[in-house]
N, C-alpha and C. Protein backbone atom coordinates (compact mmCIF):
# COMPACT_ATOMS: atom_id res chain seq x y z
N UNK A 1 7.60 56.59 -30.28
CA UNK A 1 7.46 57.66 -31.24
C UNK A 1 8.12 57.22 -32.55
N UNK A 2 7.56 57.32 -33.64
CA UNK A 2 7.81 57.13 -34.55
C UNK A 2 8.90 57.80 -35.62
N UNK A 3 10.24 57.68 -36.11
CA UNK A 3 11.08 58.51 -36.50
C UNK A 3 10.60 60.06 -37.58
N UNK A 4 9.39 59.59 -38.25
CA UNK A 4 9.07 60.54 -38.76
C UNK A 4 8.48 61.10 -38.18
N UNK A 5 7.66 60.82 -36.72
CA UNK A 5 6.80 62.25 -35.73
C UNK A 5 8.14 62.64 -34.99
N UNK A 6 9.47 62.08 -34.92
CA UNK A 6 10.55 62.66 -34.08
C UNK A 6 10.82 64.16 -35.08
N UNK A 7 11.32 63.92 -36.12
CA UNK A 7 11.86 64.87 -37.04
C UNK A 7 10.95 66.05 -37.49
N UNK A 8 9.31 66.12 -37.51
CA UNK A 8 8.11 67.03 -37.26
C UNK A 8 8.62 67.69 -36.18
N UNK A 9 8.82 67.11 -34.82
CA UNK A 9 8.62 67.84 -33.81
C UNK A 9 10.23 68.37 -33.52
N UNK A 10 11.14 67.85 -34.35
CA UNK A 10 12.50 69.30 -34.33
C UNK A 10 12.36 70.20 -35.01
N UNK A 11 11.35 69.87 -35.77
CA UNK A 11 11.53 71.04 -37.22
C UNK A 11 10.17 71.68 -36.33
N UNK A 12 9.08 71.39 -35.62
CA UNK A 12 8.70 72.41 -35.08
C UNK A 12 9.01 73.39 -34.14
N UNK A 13 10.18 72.92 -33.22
CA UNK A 13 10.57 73.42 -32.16
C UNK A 13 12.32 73.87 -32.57
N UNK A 14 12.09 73.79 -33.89
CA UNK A 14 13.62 74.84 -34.50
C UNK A 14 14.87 74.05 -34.26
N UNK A 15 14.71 73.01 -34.34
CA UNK A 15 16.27 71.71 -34.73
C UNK A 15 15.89 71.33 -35.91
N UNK A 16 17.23 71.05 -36.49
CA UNK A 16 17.20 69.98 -37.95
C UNK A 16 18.51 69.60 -37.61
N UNK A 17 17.91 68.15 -38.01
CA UNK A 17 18.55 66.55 -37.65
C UNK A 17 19.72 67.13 -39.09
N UNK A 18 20.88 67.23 -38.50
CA UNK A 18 22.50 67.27 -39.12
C UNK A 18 23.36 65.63 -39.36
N UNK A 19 22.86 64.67 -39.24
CA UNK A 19 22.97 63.46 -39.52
C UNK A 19 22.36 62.44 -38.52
N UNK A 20 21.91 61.10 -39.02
CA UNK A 20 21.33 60.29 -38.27
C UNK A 20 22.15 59.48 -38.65
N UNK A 21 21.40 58.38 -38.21
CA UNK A 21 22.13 56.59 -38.10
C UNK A 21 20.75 55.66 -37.41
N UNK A 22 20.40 55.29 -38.46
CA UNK A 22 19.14 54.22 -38.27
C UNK A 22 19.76 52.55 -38.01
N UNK A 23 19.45 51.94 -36.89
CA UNK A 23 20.07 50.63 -36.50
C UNK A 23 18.93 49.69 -37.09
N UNK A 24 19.57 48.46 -37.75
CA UNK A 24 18.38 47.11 -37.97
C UNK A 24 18.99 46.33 -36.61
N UNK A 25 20.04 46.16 -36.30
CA UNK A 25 20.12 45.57 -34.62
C UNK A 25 20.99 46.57 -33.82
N UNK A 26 19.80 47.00 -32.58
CA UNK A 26 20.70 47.88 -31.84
C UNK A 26 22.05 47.59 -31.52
N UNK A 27 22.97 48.39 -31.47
CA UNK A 27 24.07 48.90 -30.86
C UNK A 27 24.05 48.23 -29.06
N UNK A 28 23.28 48.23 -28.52
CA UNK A 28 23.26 47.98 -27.15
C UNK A 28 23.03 46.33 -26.94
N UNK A 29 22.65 45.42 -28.34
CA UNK A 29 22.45 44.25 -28.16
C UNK A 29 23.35 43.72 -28.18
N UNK A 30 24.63 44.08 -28.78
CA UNK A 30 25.91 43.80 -28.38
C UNK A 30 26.50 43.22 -27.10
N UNK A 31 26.11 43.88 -25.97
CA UNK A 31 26.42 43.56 -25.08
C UNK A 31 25.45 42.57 -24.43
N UNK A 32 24.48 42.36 -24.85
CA UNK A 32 22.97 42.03 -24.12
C UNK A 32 23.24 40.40 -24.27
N UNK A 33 23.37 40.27 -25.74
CA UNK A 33 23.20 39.21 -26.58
C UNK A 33 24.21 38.44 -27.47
N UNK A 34 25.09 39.69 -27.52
CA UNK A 34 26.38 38.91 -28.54
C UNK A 34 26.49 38.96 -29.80
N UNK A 35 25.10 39.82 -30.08
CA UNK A 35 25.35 40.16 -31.73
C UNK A 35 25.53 41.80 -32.69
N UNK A 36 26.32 41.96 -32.84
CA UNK A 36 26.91 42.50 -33.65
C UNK A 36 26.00 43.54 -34.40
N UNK A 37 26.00 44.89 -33.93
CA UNK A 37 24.73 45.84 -34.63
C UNK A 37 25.08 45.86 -36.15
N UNK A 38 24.18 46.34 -36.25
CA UNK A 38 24.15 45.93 -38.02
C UNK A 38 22.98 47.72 -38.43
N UNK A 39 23.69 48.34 -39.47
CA UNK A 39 22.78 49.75 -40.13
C UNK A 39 21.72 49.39 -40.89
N UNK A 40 20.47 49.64 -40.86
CA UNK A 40 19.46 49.80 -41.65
C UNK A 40 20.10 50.26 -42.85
N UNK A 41 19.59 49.32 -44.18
CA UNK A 41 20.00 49.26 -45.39
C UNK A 41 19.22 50.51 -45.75
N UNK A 42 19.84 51.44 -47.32
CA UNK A 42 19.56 53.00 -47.35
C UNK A 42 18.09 52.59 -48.02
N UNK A 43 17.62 51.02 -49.08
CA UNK A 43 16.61 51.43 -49.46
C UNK A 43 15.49 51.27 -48.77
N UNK A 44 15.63 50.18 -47.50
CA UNK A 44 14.68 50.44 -46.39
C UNK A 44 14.77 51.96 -45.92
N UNK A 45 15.37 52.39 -45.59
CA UNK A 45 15.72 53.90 -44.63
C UNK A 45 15.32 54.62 -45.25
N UNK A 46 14.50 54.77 -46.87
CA UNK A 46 13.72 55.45 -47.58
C UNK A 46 12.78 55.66 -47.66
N UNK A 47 11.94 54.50 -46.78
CA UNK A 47 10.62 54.81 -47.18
C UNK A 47 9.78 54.71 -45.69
N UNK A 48 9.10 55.60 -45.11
CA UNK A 48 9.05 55.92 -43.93
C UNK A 48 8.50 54.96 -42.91
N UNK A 49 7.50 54.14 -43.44
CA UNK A 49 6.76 53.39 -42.56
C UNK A 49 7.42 52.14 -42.38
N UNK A 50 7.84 51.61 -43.27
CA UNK A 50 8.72 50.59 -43.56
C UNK A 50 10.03 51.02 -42.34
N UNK A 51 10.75 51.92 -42.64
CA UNK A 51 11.41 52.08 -41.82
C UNK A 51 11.61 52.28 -40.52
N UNK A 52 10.44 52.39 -39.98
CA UNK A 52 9.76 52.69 -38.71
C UNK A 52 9.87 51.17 -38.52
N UNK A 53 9.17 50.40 -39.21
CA UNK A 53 9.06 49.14 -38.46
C UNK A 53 10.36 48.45 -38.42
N UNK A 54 11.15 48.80 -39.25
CA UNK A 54 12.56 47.83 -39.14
C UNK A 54 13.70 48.36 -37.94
N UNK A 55 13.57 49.84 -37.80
CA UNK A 55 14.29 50.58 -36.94
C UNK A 55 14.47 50.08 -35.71
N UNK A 56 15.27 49.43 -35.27
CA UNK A 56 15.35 49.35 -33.76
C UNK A 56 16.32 50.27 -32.55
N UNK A 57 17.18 50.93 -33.39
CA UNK A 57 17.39 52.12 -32.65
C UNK A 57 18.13 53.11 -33.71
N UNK A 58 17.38 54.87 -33.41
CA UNK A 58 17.93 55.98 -34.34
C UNK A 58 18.91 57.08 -33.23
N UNK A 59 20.04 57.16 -33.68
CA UNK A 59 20.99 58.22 -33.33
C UNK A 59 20.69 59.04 -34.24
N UNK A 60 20.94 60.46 -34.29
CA UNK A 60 20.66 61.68 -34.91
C UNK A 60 22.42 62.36 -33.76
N UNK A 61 22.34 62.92 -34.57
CA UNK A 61 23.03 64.73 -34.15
C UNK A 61 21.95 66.12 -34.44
N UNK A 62 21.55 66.70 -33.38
CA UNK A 62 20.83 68.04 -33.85
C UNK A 62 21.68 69.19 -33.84
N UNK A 63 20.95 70.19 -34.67
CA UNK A 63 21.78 71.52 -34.96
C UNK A 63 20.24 72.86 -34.40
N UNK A 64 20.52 73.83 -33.52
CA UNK A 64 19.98 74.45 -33.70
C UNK A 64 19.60 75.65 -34.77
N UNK A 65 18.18 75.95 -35.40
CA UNK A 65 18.18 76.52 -36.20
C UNK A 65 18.36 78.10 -36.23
């Protein structure tokens, strides 16, 4: 699923995303592999499709509305 059909379908079902955290190397490769996660830079993380493809893992916090 794509981060922008994730955030459609909270805002249809009455969540909004209260902060995220977009990964360029997961968090879990750390342990896998030995390298060191690293955040998707903000001007990639701007533009949606682009960001989709660079994303390799999104944390969010939801808030009900």
């Amino acid at each position: 699923m794509t981060i922008q059909g994730f955030e459609k379908l909270c805002h249809k079902t009455g969540y909004k995303v209260i902060k995220q955290r977009l990964y360029f190397i997961n968090p879990h490769y750390e342990a896998k592999f030995g390298i060191k996660p690293r955040i998707l830079w903000k001007g990639i993380a701007g533009v949606p499709y682009i960001r989709d493809y660079f994303t390799t893992s999104y944390h969010c916090i939801l808030r009900r509305r």
